[in-house]
N, C-alpha and C. Protein backbone atom coordinates (compact mmCIF):
# COMPACT_ATOMS: atom_id res chain seq x y z
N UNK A 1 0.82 -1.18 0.00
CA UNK A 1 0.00 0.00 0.00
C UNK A 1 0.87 1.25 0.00
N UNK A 2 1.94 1.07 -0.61
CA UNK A 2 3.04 2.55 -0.90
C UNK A 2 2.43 3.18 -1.79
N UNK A 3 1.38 3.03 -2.44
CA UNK A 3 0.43 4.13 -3.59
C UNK A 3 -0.18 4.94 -2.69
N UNK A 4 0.82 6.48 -3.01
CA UNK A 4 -0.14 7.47 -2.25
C UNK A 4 -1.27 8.32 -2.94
N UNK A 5 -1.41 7.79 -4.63
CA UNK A 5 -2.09 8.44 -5.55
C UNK A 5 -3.51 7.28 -4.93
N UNK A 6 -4.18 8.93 -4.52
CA UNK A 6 -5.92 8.08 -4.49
C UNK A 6 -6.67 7.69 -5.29
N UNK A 7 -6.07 8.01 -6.81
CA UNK A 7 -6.90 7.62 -8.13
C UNK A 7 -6.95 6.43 -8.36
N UNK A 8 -5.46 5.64 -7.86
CA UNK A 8 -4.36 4.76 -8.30
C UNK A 8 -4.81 3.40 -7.27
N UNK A 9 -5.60 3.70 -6.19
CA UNK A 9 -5.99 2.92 -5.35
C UNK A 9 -6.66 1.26 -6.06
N UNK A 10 -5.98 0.54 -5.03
CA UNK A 10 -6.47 -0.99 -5.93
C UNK A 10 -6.98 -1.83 -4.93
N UNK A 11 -7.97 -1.88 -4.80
CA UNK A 11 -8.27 -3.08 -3.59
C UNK A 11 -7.87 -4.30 -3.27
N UNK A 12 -7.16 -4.92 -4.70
CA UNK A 12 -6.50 -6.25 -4.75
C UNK A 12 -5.51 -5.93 -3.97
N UNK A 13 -4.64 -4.36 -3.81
CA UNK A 13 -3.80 -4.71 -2.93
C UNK A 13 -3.70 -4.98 -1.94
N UNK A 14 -5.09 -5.06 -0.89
CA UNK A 14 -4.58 -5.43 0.23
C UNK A 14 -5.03 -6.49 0.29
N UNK A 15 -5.21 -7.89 -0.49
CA UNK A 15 -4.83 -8.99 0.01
C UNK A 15 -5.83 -9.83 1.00
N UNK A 16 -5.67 -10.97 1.04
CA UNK A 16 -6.55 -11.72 2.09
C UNK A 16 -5.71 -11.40 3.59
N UNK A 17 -4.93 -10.94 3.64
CA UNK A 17 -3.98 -10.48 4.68
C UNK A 17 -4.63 -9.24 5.47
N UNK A 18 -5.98 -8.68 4.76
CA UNK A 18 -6.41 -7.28 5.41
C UNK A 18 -6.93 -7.51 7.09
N UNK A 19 -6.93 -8.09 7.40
CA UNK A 19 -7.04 -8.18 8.80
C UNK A 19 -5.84 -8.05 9.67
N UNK A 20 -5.08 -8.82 9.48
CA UNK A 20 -3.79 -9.13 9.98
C UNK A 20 -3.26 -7.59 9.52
N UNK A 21 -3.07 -7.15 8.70
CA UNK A 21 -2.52 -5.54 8.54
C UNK A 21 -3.16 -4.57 8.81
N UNK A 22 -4.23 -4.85 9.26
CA UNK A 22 -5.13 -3.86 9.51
C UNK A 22 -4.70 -3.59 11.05
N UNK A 23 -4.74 -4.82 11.70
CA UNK A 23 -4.25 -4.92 13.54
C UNK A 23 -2.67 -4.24 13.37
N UNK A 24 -1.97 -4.07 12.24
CA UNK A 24 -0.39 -4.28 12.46
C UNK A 24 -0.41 -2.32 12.57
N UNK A 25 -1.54 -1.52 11.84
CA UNK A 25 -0.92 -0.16 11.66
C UNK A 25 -1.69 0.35 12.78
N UNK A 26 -1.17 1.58 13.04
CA UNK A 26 -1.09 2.41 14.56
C UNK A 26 -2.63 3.28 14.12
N UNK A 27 -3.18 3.74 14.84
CA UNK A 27 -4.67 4.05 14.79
C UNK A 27 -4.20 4.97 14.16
N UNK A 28 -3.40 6.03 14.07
CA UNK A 28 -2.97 7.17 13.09
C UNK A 28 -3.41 6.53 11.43
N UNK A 29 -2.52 5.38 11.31
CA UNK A 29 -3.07 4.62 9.98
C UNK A 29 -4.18 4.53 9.45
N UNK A 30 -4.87 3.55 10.49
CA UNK A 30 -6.14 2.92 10.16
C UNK A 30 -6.77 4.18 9.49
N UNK A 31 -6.86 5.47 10.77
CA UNK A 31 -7.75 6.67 10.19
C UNK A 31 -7.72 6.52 8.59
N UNK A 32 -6.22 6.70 8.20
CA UNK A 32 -5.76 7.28 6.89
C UNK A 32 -6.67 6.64 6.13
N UNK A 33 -6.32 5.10 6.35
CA UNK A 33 -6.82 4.17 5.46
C UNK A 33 -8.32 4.27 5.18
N UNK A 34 -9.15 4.33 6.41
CA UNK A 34 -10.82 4.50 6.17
C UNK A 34 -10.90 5.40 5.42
N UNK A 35 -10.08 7.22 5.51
CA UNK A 35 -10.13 8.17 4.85
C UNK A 35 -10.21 7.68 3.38
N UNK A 36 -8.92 7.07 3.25
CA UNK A 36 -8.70 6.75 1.46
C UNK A 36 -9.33 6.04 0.93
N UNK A 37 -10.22 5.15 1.69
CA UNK A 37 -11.16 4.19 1.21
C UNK A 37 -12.57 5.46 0.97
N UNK A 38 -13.01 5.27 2.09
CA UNK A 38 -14.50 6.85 1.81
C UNK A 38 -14.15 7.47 0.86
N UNK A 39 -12.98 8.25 0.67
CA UNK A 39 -12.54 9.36 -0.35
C UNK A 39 -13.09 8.61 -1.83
N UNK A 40 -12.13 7.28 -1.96
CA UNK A 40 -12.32 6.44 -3.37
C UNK A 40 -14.07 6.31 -3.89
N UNK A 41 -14.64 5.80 -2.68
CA UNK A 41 -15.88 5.00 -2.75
C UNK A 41 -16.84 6.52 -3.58
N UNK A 42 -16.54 7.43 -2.95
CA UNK A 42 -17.25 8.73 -3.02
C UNK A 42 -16.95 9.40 -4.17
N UNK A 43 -15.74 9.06 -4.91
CA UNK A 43 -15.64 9.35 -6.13
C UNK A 43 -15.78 8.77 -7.53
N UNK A 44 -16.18 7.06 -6.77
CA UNK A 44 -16.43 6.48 -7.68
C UNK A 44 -18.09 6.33 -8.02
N UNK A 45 -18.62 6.81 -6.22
CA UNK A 45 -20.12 6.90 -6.38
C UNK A 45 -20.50 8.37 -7.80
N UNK A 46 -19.26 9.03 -7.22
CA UNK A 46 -20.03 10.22 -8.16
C UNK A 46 -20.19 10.31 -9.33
N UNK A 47 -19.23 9.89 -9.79
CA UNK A 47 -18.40 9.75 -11.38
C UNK A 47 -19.97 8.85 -11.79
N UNK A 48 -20.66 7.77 -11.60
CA UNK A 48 -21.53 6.67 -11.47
C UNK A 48 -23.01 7.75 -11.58
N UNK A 49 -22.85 8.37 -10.65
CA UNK A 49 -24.13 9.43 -10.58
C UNK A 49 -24.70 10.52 -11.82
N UNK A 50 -23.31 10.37 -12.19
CA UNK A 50 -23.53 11.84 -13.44
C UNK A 50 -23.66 11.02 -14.66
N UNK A 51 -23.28 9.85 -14.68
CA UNK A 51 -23.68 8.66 -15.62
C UNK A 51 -25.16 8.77 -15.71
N UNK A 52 -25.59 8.51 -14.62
CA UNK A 52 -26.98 7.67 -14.65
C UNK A 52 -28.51 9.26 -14.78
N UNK A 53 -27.47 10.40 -14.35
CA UNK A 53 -28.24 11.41 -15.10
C UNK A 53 -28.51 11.62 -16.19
N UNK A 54 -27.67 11.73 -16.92
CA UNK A 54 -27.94 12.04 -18.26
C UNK A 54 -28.19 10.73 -19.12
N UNK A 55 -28.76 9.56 -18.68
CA UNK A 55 -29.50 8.46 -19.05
C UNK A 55 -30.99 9.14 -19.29
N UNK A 56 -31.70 9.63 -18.56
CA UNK A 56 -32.56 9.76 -18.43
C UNK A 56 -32.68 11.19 -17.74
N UNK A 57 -32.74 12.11 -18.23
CA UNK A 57 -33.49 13.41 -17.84
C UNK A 57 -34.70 13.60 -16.98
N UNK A 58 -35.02 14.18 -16.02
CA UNK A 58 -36.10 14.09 -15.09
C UNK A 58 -37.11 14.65 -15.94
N UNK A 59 -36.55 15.92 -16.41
CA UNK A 59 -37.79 16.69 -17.31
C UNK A 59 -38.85 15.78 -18.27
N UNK A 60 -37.95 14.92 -19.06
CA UNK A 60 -38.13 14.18 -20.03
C UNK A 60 -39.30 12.83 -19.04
N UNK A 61 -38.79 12.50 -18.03
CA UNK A 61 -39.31 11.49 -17.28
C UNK A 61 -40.46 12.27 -17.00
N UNK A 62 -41.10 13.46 -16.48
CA UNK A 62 -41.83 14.49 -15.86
C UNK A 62 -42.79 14.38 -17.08
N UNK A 63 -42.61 14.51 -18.53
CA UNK A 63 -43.50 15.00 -19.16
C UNK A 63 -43.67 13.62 -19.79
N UNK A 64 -43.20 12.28 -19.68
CA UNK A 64 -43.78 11.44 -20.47
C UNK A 64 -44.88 10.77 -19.34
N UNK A 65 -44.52 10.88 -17.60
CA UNK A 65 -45.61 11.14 -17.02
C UNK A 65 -46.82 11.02 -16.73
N UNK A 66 -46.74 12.71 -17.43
CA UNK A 66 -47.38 13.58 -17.50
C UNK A 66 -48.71 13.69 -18.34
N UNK A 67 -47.89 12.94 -19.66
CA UNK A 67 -48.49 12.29 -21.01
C UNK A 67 -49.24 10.79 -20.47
N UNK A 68 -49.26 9.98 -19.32
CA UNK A 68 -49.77 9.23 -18.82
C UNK A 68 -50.63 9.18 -18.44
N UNK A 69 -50.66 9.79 -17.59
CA UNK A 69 -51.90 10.29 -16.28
C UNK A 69 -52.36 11.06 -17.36
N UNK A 70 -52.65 11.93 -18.40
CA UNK A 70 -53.59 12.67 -19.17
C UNK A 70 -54.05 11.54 -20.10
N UNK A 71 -53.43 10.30 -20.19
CA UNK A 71 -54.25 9.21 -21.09
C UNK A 71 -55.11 8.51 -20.32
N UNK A 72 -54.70 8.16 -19.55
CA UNK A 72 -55.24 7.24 -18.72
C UNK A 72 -56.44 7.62 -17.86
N UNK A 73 -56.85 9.21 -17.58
CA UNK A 73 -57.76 9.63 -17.39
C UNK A 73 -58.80 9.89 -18.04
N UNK A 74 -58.55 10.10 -19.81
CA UNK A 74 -59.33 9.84 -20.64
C UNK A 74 -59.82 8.76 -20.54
N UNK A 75 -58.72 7.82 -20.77
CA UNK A 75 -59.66 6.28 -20.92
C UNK A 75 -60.26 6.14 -19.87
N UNK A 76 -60.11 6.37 -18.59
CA UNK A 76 -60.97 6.02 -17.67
C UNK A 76 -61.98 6.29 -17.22
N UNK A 77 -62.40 7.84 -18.23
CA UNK A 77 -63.61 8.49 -18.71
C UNK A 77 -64.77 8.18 -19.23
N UNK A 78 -63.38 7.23 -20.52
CA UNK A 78 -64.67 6.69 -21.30
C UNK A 78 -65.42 5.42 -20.95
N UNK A 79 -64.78 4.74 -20.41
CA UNK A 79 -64.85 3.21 -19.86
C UNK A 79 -65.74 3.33 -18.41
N UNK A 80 -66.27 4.60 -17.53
CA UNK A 80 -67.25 5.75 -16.83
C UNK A 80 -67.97 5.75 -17.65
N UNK A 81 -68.45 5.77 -18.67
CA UNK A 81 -69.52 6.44 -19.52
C UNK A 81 -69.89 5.05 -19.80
N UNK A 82 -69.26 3.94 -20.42
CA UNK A 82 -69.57 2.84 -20.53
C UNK A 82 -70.02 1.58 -19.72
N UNK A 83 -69.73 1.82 -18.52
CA UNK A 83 -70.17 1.25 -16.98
C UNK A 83 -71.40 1.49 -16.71
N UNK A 84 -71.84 2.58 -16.81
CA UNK A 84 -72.66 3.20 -16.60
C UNK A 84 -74.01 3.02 -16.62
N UNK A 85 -74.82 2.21 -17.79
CA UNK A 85 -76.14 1.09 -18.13
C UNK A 85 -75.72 0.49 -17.01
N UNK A 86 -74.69 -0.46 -17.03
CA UNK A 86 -74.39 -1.66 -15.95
C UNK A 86 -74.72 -1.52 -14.39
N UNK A 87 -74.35 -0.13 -14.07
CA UNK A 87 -74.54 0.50 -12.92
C UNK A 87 -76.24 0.68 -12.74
N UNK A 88 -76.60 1.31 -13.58
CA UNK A 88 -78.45 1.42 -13.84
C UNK A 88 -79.08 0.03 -13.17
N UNK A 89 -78.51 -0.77 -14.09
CA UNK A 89 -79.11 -1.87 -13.78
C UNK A 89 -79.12 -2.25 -12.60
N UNK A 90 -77.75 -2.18 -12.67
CA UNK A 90 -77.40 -3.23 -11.06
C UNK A 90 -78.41 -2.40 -9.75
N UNK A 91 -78.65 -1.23 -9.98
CA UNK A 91 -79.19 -0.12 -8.64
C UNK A 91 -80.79 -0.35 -8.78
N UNK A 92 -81.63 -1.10 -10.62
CA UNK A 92 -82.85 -1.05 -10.56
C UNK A 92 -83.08 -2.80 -10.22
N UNK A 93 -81.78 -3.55 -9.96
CA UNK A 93 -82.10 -5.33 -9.28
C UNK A 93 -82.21 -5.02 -8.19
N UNK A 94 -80.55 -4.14 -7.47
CA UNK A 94 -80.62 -4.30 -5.99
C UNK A 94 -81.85 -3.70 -4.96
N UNK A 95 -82.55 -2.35 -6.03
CA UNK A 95 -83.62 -2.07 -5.55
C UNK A 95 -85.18 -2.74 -5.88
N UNK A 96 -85.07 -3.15 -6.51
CA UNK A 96 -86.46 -3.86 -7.03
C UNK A 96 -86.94 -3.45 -7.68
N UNK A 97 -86.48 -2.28 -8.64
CA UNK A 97 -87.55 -1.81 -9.58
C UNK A 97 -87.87 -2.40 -10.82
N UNK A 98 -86.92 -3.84 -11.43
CA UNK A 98 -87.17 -4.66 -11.77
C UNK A 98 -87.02 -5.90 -11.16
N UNK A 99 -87.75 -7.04 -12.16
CA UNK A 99 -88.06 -8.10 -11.76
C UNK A 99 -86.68 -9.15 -12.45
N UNK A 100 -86.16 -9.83 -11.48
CA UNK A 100 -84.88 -10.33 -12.84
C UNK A 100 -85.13 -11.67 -13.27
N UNK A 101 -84.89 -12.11 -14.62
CA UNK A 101 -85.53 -13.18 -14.63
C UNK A 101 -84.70 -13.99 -14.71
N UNK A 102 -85.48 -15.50 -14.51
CA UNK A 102 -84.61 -16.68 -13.94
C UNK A 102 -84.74 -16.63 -12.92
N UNK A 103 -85.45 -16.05 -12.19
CA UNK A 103 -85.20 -15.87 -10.34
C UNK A 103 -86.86 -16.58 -10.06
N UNK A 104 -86.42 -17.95 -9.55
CA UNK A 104 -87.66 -18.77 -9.31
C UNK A 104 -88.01 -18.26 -7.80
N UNK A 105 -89.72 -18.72 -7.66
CA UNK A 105 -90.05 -18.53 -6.56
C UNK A 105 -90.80 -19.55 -5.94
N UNK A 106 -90.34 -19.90 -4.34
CA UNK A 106 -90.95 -21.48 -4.54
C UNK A 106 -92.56 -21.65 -4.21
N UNK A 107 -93.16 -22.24 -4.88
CA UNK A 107 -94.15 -22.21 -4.88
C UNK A 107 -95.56 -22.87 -3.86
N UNK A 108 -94.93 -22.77 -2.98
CA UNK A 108 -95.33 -23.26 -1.61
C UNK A 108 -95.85 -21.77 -1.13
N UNK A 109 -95.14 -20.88 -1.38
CA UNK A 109 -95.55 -19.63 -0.68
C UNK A 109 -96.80 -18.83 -0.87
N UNK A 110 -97.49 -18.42 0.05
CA UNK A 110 -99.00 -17.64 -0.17
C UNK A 110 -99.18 -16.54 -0.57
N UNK A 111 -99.95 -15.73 -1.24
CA UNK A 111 -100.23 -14.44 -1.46
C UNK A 111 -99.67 -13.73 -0.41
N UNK A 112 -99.91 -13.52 0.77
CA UNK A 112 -99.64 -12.69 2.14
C UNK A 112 -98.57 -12.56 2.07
N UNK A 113 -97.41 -14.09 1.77
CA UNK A 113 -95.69 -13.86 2.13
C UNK A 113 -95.06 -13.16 1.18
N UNK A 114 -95.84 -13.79 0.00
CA UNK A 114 -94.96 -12.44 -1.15
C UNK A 114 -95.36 -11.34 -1.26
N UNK A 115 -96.32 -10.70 -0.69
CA UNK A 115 -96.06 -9.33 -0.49
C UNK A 115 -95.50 -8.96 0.37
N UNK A 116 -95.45 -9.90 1.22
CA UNK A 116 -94.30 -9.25 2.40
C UNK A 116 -93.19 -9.53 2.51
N UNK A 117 -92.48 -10.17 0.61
CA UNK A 117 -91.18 -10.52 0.93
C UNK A 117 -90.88 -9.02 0.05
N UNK A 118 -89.46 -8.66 1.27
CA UNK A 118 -88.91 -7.21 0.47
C UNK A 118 -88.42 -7.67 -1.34
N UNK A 119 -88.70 -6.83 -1.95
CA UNK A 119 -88.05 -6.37 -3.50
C UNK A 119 -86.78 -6.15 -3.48
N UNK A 120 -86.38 -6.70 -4.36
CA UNK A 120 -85.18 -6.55 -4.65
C UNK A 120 -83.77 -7.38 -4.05
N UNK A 121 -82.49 -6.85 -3.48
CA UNK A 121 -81.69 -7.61 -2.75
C UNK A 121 -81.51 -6.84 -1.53
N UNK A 122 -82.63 -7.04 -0.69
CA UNK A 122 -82.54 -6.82 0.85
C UNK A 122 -80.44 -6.78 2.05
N UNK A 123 -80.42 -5.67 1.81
CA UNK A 123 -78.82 -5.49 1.81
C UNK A 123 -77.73 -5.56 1.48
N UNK A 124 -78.23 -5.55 0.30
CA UNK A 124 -76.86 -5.66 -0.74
C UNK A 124 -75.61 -4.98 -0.51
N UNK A 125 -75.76 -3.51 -0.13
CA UNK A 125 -74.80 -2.58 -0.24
C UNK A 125 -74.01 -3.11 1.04
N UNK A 126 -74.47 -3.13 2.63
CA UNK A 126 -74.07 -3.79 3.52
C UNK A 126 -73.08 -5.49 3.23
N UNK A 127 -73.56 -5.98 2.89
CA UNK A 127 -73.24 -7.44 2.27
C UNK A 127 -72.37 -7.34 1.31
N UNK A 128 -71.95 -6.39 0.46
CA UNK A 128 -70.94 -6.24 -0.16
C UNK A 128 -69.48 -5.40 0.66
N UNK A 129 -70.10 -4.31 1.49
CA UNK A 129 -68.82 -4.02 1.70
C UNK A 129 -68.61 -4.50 2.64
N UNK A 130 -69.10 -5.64 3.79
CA UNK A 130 -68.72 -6.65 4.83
C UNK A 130 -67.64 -7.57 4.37
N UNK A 131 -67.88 -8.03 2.83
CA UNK A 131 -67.06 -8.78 2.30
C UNK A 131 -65.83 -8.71 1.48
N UNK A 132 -66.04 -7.33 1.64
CA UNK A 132 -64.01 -6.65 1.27
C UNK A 132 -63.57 -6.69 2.35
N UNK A 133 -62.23 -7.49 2.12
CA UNK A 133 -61.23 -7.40 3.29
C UNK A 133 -61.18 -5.74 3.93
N UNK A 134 -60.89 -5.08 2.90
CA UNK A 134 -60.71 -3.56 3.90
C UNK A 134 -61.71 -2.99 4.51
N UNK A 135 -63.08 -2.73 4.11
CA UNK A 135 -63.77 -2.49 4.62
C UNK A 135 -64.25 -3.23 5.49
N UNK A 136 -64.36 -4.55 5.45
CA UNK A 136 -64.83 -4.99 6.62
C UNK A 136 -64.80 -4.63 8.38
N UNK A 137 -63.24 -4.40 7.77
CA UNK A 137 -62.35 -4.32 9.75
C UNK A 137 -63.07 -2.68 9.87
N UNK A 138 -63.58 -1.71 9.06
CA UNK A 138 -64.04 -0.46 9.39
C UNK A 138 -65.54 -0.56 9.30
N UNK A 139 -66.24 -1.45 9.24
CA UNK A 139 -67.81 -1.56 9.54
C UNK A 139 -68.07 -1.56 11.16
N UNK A 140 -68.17 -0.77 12.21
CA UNK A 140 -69.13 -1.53 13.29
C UNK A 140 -70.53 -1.78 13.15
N UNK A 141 -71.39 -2.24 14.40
CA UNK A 141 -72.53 -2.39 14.33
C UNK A 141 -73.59 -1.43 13.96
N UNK A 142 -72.72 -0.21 14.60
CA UNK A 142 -73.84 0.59 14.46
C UNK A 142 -73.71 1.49 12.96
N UNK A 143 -72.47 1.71 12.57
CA UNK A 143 -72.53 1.38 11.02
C UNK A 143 -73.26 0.23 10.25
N UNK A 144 -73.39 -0.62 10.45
CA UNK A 144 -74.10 -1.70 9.79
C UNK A 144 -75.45 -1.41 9.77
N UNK A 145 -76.18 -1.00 11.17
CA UNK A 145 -77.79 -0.69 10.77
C UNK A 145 -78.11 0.35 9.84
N UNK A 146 -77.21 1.43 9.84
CA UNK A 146 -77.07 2.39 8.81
C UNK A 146 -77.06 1.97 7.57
N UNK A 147 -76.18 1.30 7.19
CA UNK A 147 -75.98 0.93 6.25
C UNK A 147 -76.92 -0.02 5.32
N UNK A 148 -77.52 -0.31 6.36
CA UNK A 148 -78.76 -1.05 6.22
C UNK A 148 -80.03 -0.48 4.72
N UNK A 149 -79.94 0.99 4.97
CA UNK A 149 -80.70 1.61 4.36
C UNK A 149 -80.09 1.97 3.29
N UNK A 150 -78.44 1.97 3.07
CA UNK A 150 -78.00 2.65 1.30
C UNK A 150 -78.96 1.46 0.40
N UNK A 151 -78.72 2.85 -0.75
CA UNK A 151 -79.76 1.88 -1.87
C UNK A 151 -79.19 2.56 -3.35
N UNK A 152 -77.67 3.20 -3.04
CA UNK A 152 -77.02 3.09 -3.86
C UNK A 152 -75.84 4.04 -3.63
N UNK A 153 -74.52 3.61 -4.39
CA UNK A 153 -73.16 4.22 -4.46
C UNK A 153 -73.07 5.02 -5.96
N UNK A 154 -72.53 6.04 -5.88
CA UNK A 154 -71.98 6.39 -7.29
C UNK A 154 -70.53 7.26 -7.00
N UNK A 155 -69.54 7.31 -8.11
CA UNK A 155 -68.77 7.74 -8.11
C UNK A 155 -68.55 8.64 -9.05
N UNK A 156 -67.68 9.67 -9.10
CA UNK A 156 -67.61 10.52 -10.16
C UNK A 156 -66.02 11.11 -10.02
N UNK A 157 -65.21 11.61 -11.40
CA UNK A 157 -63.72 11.92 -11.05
C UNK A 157 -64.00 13.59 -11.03
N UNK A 158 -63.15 13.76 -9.97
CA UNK A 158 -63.13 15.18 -9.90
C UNK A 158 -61.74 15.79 -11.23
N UNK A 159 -61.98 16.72 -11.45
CA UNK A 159 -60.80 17.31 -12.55
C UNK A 159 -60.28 18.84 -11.63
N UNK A 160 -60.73 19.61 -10.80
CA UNK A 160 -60.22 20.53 -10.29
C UNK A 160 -60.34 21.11 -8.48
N UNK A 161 -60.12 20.36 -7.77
CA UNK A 161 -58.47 19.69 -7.51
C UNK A 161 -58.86 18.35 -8.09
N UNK A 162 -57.75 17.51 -8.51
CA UNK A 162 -57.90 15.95 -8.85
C UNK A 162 -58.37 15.42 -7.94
N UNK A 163 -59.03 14.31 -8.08
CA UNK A 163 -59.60 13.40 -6.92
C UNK A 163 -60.80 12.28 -7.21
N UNK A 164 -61.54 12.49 -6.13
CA UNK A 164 -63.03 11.90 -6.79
C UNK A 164 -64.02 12.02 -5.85
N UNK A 165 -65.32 12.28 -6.27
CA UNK A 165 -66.24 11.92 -5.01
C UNK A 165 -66.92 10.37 -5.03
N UNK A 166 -67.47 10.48 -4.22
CA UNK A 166 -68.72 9.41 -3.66
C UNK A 166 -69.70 9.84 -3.44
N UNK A 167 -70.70 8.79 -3.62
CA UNK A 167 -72.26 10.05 -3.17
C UNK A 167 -73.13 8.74 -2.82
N UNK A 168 -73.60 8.57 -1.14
CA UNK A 168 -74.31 7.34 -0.54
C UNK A 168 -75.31 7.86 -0.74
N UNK A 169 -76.40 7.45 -1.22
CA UNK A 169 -77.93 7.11 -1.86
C UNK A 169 -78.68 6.20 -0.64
N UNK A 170 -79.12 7.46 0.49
CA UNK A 170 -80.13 6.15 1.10
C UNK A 170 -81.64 6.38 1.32
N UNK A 171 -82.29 5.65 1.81
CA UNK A 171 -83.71 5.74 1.88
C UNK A 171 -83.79 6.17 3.57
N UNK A 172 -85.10 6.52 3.40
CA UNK A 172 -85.18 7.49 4.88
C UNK A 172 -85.34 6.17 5.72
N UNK A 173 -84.72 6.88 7.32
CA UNK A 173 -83.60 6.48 7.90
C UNK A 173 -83.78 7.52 9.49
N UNK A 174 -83.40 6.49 10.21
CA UNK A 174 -83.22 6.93 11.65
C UNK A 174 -82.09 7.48 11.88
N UNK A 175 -80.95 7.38 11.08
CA UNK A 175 -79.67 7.83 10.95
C UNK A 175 -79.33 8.99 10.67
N UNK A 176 -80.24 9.36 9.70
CA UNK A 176 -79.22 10.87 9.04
C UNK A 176 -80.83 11.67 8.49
N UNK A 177 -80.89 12.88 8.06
CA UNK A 177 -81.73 13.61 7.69
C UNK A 177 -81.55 13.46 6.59
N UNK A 178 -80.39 13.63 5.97
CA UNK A 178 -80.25 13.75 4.26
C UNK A 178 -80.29 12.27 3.21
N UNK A 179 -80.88 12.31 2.19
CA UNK A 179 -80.89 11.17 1.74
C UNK A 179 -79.17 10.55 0.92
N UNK A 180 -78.77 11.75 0.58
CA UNK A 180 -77.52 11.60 -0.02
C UNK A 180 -76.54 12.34 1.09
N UNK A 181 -75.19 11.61 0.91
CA UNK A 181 -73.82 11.59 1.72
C UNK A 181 -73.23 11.86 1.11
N UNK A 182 -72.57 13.04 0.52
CA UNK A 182 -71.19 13.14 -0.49
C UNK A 182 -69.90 12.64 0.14
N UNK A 183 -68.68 12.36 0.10
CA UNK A 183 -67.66 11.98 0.21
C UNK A 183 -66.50 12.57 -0.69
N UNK A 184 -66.17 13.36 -0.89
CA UNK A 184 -64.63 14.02 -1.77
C UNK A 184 -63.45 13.61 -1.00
N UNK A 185 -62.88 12.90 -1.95
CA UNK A 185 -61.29 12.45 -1.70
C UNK A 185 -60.46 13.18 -2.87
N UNK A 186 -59.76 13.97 -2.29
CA UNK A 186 -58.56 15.03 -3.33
C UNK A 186 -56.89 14.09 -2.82
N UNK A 187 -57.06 13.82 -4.18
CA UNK A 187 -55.16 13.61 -4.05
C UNK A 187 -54.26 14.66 -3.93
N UNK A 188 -53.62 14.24 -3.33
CA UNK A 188 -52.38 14.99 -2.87
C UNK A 188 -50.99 14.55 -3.84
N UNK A 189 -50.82 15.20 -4.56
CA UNK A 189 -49.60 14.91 -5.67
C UNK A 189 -49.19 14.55 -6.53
């Protein structure tokens, strides 16, 4: 290790012996040595750094992006607009305002019970979000009787701030005065 040029530094030189020479030099040394090692590492990190900049430009990274998130919001616009029947539907089964067919009824039952069986899918909205892992662990009970009464979700993308709302659709209710719940979630970044 007589190379005092730090450019010139070779790690092969010190050998499987680096322990044993490492104990042999006086702590004055060692310092040196960690010095010339950090010094190397730090110039080889840098030299490495200014490489990997001009690979790729941030600006360039920033606006292709940029060019992303402005596609992908389109499409997700349109494919919103196209959901949308599906959604109809699904809100005129879960409520009963149609009849769906294929849906047998057994025929044992009397005039009296089928009018007094509820229309439609008697808690759907509840029964669905019980059965997402995430929502579940945030349902309590007394959320649940609430919930009892939605009779429909919709979503919509916000464009100024970005984000989106929600809007709970329920039927009157011991819970709340209003029939609709908005919800706005704005991203942050």
């Amino acid at each position: 290790m007589s190379n005092t040029n730090k450019d010139q530094f070779d790690i092969s030189d010190l050998g499987a012996s680096l322990p044993a020479a490492a104990a042999a030099l006086s702590a004055e040394d060692r310092d040196g040595l960690v010095n010339a090692l950090k010094d190397k590492l730090q110039n080889l990190a840098g030299r490495h750094s200014d490489v990997l900049e001009t690979l790729t430009p941030k600006s360039q990274h920033d606006e292709l992006e940029a060019k992303f998130f402005e596609e992908r919001a389109a499409l997700e616009a349109k494919y919103q607009k196209l959901y949308e029947p599906l959604y109809t539907k699904r809100y005129e089964v879960v409520n009963g305002v149609v009849e769906v067919e294929g849906v047998t009824t057994e025929a044992a039952m009397d005039e009296e019970d089928k009018e007094a069986e509820e229309k439609g899918v008697p808690s759907f909205w509840v029964t669905a979000m019980k059965t997402n892992e995430v929502l579940a662990e945030e349902i309590s009970e007394r959320d649940e009787e609430a919930l009892k009464y939605l009779k429909n979700i919709k979503w919509c993308r916000l464009d100024n701030p970005k984000g989106f709302k929600l809007e709970f659709f329920f039927d009157t209710n011991p819970f709340f005065k209003n029939s609709v719940c908005p919800n706005k979630n704005i991203s942050h970044g």
